[in-house]
Protein backbone atom coordinates (compact mmCIF):
# COMPACT_ATOMS: atom_id res chain seq x y z
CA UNK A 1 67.85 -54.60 108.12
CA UNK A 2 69.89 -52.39 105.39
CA UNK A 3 73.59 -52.44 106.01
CA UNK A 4 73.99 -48.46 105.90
CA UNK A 5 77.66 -48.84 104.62
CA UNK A 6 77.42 -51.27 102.80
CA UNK A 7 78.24 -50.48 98.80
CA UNK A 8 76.52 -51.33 95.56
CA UNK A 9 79.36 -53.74 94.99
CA UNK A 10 79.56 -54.97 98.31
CA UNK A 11 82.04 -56.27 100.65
CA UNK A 12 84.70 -59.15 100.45
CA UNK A 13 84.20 -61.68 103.45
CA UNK A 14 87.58 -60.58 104.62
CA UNK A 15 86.87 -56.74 104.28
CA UNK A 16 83.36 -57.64 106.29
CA UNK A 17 85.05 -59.69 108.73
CA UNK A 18 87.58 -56.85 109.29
CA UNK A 19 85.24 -54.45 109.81
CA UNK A 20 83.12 -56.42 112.13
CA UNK A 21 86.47 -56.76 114.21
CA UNK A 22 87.14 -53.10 114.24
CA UNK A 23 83.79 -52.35 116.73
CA UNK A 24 85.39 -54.58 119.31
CA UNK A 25 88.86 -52.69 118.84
CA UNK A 26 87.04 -49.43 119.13
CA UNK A 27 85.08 -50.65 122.12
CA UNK A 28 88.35 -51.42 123.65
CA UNK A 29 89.85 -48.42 123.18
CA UNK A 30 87.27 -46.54 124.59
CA UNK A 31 87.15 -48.61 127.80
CA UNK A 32 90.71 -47.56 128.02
CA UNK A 33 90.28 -43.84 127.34
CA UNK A 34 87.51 -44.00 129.77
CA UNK A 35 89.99 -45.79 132.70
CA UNK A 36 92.45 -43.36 131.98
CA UNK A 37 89.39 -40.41 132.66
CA UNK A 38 88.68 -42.02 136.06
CA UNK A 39 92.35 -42.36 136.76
CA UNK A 40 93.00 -38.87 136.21
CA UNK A 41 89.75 -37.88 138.11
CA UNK A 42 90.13 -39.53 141.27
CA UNK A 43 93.99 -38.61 141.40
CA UNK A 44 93.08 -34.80 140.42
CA UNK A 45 89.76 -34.51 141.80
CA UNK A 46 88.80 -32.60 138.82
CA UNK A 47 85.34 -32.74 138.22
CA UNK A 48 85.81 -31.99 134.00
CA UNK A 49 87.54 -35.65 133.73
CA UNK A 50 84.10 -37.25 135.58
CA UNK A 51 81.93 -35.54 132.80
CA UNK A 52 84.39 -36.50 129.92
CA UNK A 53 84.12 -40.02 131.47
CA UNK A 54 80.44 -39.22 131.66
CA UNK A 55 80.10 -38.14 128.14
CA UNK A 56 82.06 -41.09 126.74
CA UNK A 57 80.20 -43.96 128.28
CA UNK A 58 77.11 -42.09 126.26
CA UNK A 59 78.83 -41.65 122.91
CA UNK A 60 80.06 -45.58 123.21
CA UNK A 61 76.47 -46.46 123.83
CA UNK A 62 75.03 -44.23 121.14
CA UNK A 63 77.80 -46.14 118.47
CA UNK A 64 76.77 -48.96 119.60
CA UNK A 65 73.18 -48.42 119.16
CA UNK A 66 73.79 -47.41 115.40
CA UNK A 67 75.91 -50.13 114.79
CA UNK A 68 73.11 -52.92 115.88
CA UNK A 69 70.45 -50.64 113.37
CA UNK A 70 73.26 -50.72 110.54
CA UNK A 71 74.32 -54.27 110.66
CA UNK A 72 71.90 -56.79 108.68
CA UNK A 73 73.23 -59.63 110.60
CA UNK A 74 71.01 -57.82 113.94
CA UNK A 75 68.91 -60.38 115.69
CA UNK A 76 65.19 -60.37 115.70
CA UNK A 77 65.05 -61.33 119.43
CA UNK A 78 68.03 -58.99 120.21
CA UNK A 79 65.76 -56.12 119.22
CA UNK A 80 62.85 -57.18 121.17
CA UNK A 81 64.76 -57.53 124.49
CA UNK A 82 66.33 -54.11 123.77
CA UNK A 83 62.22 -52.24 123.28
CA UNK A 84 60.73 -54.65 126.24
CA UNK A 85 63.62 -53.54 128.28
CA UNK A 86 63.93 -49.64 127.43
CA UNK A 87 59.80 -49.77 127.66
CA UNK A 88 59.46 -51.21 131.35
CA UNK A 89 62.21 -48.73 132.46
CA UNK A 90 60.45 -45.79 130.60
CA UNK A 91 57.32 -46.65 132.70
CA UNK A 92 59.19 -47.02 135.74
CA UNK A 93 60.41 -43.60 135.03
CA UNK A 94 57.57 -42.06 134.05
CA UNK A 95 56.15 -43.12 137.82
CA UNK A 96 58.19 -42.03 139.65
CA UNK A 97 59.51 -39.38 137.62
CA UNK A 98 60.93 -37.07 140.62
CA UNK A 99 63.01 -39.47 142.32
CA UNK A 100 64.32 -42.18 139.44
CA UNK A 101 67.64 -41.66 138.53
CA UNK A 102 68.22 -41.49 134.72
CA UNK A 103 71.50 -42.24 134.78
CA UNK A 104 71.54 -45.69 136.21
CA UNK A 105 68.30 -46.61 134.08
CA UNK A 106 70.79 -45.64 130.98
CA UNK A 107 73.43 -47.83 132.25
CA UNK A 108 71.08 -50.66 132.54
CA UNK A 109 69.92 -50.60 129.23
CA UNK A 110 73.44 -50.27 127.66
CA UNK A 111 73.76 -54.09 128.48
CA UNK A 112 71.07 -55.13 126.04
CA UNK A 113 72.36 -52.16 123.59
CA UNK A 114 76.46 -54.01 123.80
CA UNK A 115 75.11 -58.03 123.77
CA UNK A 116 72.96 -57.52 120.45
CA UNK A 117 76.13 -55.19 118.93
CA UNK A 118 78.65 -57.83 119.79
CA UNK A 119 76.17 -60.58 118.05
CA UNK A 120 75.87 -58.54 115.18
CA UNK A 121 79.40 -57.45 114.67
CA UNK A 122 80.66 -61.13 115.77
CA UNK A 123 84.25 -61.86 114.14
CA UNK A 124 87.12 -63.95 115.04
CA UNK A 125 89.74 -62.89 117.78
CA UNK A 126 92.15 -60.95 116.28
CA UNK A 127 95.76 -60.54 117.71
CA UNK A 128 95.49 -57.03 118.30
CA UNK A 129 92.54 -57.36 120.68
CA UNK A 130 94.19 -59.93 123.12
CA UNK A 131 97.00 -57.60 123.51
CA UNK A 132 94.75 -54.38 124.26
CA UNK A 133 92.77 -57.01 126.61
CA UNK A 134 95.97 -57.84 128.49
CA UNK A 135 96.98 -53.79 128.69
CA UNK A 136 93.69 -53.54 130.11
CA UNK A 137 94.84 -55.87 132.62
CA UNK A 138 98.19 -53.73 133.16
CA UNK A 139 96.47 -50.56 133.51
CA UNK A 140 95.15 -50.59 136.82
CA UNK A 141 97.96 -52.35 138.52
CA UNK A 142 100.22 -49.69 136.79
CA UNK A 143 98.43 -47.41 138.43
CA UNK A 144 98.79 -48.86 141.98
CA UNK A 145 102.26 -49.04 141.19
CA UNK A 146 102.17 -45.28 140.33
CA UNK A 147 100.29 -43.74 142.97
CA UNK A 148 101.22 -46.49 145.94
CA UNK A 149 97.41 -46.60 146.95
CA UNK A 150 94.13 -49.10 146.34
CA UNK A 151 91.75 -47.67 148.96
CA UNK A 152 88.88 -46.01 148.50
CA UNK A 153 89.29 -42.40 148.14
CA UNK A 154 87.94 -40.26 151.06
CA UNK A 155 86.94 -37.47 148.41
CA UNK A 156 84.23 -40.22 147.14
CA UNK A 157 82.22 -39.90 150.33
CA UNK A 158 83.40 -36.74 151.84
CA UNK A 159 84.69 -34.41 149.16
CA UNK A 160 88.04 -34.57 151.13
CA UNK A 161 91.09 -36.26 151.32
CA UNK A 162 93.82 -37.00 148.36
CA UNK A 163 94.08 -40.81 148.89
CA UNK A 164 93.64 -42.17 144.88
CA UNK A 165 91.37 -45.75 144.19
CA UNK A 166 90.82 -46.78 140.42
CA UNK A 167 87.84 -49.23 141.60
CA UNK A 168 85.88 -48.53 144.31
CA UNK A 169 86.18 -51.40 146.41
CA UNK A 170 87.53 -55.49 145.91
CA UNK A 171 84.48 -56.46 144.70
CA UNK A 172 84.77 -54.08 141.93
CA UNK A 173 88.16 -54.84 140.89
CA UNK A 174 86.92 -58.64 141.24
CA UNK A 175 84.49 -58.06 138.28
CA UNK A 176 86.52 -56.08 136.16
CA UNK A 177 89.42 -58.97 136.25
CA UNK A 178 86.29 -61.63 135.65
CA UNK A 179 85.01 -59.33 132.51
CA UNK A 180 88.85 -59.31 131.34
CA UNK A 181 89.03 -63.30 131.92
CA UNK A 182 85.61 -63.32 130.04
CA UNK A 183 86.86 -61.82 126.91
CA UNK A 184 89.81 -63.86 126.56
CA UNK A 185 88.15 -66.94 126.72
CA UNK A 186 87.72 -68.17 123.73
CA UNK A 187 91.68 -67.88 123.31
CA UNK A 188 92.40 -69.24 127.51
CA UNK A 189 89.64 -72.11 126.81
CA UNK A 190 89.83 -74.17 130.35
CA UNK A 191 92.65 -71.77 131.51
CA UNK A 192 90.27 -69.23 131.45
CA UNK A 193 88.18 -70.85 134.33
CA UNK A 194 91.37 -71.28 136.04
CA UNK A 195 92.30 -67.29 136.13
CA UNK A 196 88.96 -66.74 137.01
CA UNK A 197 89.42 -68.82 140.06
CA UNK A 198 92.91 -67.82 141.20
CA UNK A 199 91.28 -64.10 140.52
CA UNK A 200 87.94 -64.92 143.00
CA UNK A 201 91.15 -66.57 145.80
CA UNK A 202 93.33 -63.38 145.86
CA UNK A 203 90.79 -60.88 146.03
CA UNK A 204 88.92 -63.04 148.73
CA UNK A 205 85.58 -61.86 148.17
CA UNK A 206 83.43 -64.46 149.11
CA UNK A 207 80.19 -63.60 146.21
CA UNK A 208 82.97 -64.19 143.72
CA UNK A 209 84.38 -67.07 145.54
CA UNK A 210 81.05 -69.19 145.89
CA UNK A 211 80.15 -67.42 142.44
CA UNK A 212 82.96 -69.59 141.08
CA UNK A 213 82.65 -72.39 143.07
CA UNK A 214 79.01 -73.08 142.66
CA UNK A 215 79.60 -72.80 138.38
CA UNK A 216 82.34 -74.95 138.17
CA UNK A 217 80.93 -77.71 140.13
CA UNK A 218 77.44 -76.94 138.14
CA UNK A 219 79.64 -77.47 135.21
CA UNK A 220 81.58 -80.72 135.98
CA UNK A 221 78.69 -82.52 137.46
CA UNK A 222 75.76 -81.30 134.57
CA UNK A 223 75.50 -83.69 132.97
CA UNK A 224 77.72 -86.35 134.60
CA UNK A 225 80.26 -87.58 132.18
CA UNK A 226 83.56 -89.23 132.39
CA UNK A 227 85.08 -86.25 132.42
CA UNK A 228 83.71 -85.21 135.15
CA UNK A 229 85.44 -87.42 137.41
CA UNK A 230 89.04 -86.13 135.92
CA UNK A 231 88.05 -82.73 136.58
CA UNK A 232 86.10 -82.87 140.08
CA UNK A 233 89.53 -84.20 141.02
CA UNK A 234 91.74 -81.51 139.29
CA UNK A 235 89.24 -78.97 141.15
CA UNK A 236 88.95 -80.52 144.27
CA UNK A 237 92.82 -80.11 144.66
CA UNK A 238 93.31 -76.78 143.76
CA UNK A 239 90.71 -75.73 146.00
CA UNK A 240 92.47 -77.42 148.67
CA UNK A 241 95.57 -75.88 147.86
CA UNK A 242 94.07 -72.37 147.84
CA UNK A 243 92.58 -73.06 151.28
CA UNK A 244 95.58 -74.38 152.23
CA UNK A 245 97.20 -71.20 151.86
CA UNK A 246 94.11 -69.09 153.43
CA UNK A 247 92.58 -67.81 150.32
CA UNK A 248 88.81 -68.52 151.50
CA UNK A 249 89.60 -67.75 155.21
CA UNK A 250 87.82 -65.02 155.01
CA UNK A 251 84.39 -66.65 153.35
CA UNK A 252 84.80 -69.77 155.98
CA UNK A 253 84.52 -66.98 158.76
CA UNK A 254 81.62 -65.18 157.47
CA UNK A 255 79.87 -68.53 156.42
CA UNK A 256 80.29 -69.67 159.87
CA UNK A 257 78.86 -66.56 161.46
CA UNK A 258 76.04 -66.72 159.32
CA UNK A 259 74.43 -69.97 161.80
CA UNK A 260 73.08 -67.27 163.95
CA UNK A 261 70.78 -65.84 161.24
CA UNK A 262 69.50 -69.55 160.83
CA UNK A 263 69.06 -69.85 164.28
CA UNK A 264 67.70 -66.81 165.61
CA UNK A 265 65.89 -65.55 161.92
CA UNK A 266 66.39 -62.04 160.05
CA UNK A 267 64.38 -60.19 162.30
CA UNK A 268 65.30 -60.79 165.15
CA UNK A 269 69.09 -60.44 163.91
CA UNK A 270 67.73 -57.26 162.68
CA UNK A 271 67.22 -55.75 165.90
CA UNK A 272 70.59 -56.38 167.30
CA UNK A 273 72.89 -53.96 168.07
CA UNK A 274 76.75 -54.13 166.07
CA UNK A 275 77.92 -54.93 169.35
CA UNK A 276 75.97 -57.72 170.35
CA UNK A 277 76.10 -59.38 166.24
CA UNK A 278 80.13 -58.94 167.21
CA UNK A 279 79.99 -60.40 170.62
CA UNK A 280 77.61 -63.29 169.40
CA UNK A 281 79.43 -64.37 166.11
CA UNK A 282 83.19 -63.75 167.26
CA UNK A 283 83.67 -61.38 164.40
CA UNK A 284 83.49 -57.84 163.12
CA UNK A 285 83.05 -59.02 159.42
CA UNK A 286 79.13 -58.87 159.57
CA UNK A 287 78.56 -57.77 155.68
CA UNK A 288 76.61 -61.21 155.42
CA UNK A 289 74.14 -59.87 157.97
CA UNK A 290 73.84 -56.58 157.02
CA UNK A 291 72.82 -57.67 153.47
CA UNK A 292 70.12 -59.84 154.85
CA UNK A 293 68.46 -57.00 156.88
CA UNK A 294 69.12 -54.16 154.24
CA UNK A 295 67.57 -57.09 151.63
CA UNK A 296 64.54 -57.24 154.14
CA UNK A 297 63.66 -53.37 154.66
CA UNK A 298 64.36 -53.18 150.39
CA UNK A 299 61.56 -55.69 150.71
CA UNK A 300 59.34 -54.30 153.26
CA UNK A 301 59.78 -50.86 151.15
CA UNK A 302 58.44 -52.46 147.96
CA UNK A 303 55.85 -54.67 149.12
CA UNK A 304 53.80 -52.21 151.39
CA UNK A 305 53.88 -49.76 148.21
CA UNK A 306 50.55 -48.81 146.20
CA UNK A 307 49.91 -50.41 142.91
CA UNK A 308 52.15 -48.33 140.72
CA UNK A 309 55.22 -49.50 143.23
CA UNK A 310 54.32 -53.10 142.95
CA UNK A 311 53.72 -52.55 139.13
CA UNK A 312 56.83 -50.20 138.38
CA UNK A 313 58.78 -50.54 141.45
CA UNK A 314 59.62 -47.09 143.76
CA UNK A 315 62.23 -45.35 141.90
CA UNK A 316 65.71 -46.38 139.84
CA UNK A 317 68.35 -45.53 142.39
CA UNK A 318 66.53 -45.21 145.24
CA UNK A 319 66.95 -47.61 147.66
CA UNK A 320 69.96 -45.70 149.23
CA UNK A 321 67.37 -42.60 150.13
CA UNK A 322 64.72 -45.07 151.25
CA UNK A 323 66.31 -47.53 153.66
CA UNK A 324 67.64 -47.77 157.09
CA UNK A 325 70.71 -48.65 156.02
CA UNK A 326 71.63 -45.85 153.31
CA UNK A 327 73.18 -48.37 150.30
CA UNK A 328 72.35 -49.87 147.68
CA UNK A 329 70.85 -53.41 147.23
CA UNK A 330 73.98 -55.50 146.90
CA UNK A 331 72.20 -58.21 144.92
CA UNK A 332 71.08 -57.01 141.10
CA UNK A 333 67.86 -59.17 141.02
CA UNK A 334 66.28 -57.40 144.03
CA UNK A 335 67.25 -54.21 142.85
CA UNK A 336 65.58 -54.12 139.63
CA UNK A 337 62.09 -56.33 141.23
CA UNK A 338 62.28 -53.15 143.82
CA UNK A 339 63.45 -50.10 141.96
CA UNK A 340 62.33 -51.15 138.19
CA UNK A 341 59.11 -53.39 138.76
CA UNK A 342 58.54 -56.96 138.31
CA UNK A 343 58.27 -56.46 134.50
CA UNK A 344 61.51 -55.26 134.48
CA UNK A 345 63.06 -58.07 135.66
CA UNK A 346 61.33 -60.83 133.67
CA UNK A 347 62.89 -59.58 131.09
CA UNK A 348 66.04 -59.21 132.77
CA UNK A 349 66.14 -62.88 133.95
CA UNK A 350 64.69 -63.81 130.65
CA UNK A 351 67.77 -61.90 128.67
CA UNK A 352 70.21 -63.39 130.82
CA UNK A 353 68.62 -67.15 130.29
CA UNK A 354 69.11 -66.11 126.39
CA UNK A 355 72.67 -64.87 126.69
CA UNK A 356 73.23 -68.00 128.66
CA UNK A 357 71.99 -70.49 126.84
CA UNK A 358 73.09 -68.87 123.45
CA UNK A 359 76.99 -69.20 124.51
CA UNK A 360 78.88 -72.29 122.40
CA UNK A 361 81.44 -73.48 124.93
CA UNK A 362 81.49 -75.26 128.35
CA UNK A 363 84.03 -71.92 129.51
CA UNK A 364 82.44 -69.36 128.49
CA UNK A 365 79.20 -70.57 130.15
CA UNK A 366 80.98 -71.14 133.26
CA UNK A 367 82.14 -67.93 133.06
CA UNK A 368 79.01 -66.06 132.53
CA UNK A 369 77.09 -68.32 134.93
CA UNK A 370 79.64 -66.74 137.76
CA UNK A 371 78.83 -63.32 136.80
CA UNK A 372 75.15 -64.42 136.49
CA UNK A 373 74.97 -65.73 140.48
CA UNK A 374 77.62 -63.03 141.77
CA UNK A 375 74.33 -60.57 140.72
CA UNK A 376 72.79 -62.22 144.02
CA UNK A 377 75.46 -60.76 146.27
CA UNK A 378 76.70 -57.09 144.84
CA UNK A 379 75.98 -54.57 142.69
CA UNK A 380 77.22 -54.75 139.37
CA UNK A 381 74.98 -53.60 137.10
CA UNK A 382 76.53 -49.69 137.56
CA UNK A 383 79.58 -50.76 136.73
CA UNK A 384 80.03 -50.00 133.05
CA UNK A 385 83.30 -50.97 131.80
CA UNK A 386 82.62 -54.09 133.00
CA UNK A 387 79.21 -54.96 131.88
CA UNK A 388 80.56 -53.33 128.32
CA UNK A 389 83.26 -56.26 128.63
CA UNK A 390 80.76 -59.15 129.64
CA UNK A 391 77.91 -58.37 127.44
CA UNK A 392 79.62 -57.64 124.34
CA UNK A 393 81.77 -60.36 124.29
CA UNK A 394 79.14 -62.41 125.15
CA UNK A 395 76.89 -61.18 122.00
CA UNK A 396 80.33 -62.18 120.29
CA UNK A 397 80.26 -65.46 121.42
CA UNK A 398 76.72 -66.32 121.08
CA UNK A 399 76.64 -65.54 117.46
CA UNK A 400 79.99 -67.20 115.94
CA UNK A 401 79.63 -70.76 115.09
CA UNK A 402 80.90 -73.30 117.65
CA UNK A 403 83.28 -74.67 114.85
CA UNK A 404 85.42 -71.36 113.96
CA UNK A 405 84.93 -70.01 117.41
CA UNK A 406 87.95 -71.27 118.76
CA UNK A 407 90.10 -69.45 114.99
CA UNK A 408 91.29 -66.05 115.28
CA UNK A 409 93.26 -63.98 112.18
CA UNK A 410 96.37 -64.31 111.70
C-alpha cells in the first residue's frame, strides 16, 4: 500500500518513527476527551454530551481506518480479518435487519479496525504517552473524589435520579484499569502482571480474579522451566497474602455456592425460585447462577432458530429483548455464536489466537490472555475505551521487534 503522506523525498527514520508515535498520542487524547464527555453526561444528564461522545468514538474509528489504508507497513492478514469480520456482521445484519443493532455491530468491528492501526503505526514508547496513560488512570478516581459517588446512576435505568457513575459497574472499571495496565506494559514488564493482580483483588470481581489467576499460572507452568519454580513461589505467596486480607472472599463464596448447580444441574436450578437458590446456598450473591440459566435460554433461543439464525445468529443486541432474564450475555463468545452467527465468531476466536500469538513478551501475553478468558464471564466487547486501549496496543506490540520493544525515546 501507498503511504498517502508520504513525500517524493521521503521521510527520515526519526521523522517516520515520530509520526507513527503521534496516532497513539492522538488515540489517547481522544479516549480522554471522550471520558471527560461521559463525565459530564452522567453528572448533567445532558443528552448533547452522549452524542458528542457518540460522534467521537466514530470519528476515532474513521482515523483509524484511514490510517491502516495510508500506512505501507499495513498487514496482509490484518486486512483480511478486518473484510471477513465486517462481511459476517453485514450478513448478520442484513437478516435480521429490523431488530440488529448497528451500533454495537460498529463497536465490534472497531477492534479489528484499532489492532491492525496499532501494527501499522507501531513505534517505541515515548515519555509523553506513559504520562497521558497514568492521567488516564487519575481521571476517574478524580472524579470520585469530585462528585463523592461510584454507583450506578439511577438515570441509566430509570431516567431519574442525580446519583453520578463514570463506569457502569466494578466489572467495568476492572477492565478499564486492565486496558491501562495493558498499555504500560512494555515499560512495567513483570510489574505489570503484578498491578493487574492487585487491580483483579481490590475490585473483587471474581471473572477478573480467576481471569488472572488461571493466566499467570498458564504462564509459569507452560512450559516448565526453572523459573517457574521461583515464580510459582513468589505467586503462591501473594495470593495468600491477598486472601489473607479477604480480597477473594467474595469469589470463595460464590465458588462454593456454585456445588448446587453440579449437583442438582442447570435446569433444574433454573426453575428455582430466588428464595429457595438463597435458602439452599446460604447466600444472596447468586450472579454465578443466574449466568448459567440466562447462558441456557441464550442457547435454547439460538438453537431452536431456522437456518438463517443458526447461519447468522438472531439479531446484534438482542438477547436482552429475547430472554427471560432481560440482559445481556455476560460472556463475549456466546454472544457473538448467538447474536452474530457461528461465522462470526471463527473469525473472532481466530483474530484473537493471532493477536495472541503475535505478542513478543511473556507479560503482555499474560495480560491479553486475562482479557481473552474474562470474555467468558462479562461483557466487554461494548466497552470502547477499553477495547481501543487493548487492541491497539496490542497491534503495537505485535508488530515491534522483540529486541527494541522494551526502548522507548528519549
Amino acid at each position: 500500500m501507498t503511504d498517502l503522506t508520504d513525500s517524493g523525498a521521503g521521510l527520515s527514520r526519526a521523522a517516520g518513527e515520530s509520526a507513527n508515535a503521534q496516532y497513539f498520542v492522538a488515540i489517547l487524547a481522544s479516549i480522554t476527551a471522550l471520558s471527560v464527555l461521559t463525565f459530564l453526561y452522567h453528572l448533567l444528564n445532558a443528552p448533547i454530551f452522549n452524542s458528542l461522545s457518540n460522534a467521537g468514538c466514530i470519528t476515532l474509528i474513521a482515523y483509524s481506518g484511514i490510517t491502516v489504508l495510508r500506512s505501507p507497513h499495513t498487514s496482509t492478514m490484518n486486512i483480511l480479518y478486518i473484510a471477513a469480520a465486517g462481511i459476517f456482521t453485514t450478513l448478520s445484519i442484513a437478516f435480521n435487519w429490523s431488530q440488529s443493532s448497528v451500533t454495537d455491530g460498529i463497536k465490534y468491528l472497531s477492534i479489528y479496525i484499532f489492532y491492525a492501526a496499532g501494527h501499522a503505526y507501531a513505534a517505541p514508547l515515548r515519555p509523553i504517552e506513559t504520562r497521558c496513560i497514568c492521567f488516564l488512570a487519575i481521571l476517574p478516581i478524580a472524579f470520585l473524589v469530585a462528585v463523592g459517588d461510584s454507583r450506578v446512576p439511577d438515570f441509566v435505568a430509570n431516567n431519574i435520579g442525580n446519583t453520578f457513575s463514570y463506569f457502569a459497574n466494578a466489572n467495568i472499571a476492572t477492565l478499564y484499569f486492565s486496558a491501562l495496565v495493558f498499555a504500560l506494559s512494555d515499560r512495567l514488564k513483570g510489574r505489570a502482571i503484578f498491578l493487574q493482580f492487585l487491580n483483579a483483588a481490590l475490585m473483587n470481581k471474581i471473572g477478573a480474579a480467576v481471569a488472572t489467576v488461571v493466566a499467570v499460572c498458564l504462564w509459569i507452568l507452560i512450559p516448565l522451566r526453572k523459573e517457574s519454580v521461583i515464580a510459582l513461589t513468589a505467586f503462591a505467596a501473594v495470593s495468600a497474602i491477598a486472601f489473607s486480607l479477604g480480597a477473594f472472599d467474595r469469589a470463595v463464596t460464590l465458588l462454593g455456592s456454585m456445588s448446587l448447580l453440579v449437583e442438582l444441574g442447570p435446569e433444574v436450578v433454573s426453575r428455582m425460585s430466588f428464595g429457595k437458590l438463597v435458602e439452599l446456598t446460604g447466600t444472596t450473591d447468586l450472579s454465578g447462577f443466574f449466568r448459567v440459566i440466562h447462558w441456557a435460554n441464550i442457547w435454547d433461543i439460538y438453537s431452536s432458530g431456522g437456518l438463517a439464525t443458526l447461519l447468522f445468529g438472531y439479531g446484534i443486541g438482542q438477547t436482552p429483548y429475547l430472554t427471560v432474564l432481560q440482559f445481556v450475555p455476560h460472556n463475549d463468545y456466546l454472544r457473538i455464536l448467538a447474536e452474530y452467527g457461528p461465522l462470526n465468531l471463527i473469525v473472532f476466536v481466530g483474530f484473537l489466537l493471532h493477536v495472541l500469538s503475535n505478542l513478543k513478551t511473556g507479560h503482555a501475553k499474560v495480560l491479553f490472555m486475562i482479557l481473552l478468558i474474562y470474555y467468558f464471564s462479562e461483557n466487554l466487547i461494548d466497552h470502547f475505551v477499553s477495547m481501543t486501549l487493548y487492541f491497539t496496543y496490542a497491534g503495537r506490540f505485535s508488530a515491534m521487534p522483540a529486541e527494541t520493544k522494551a526502548e522507548t525515546v528519549q
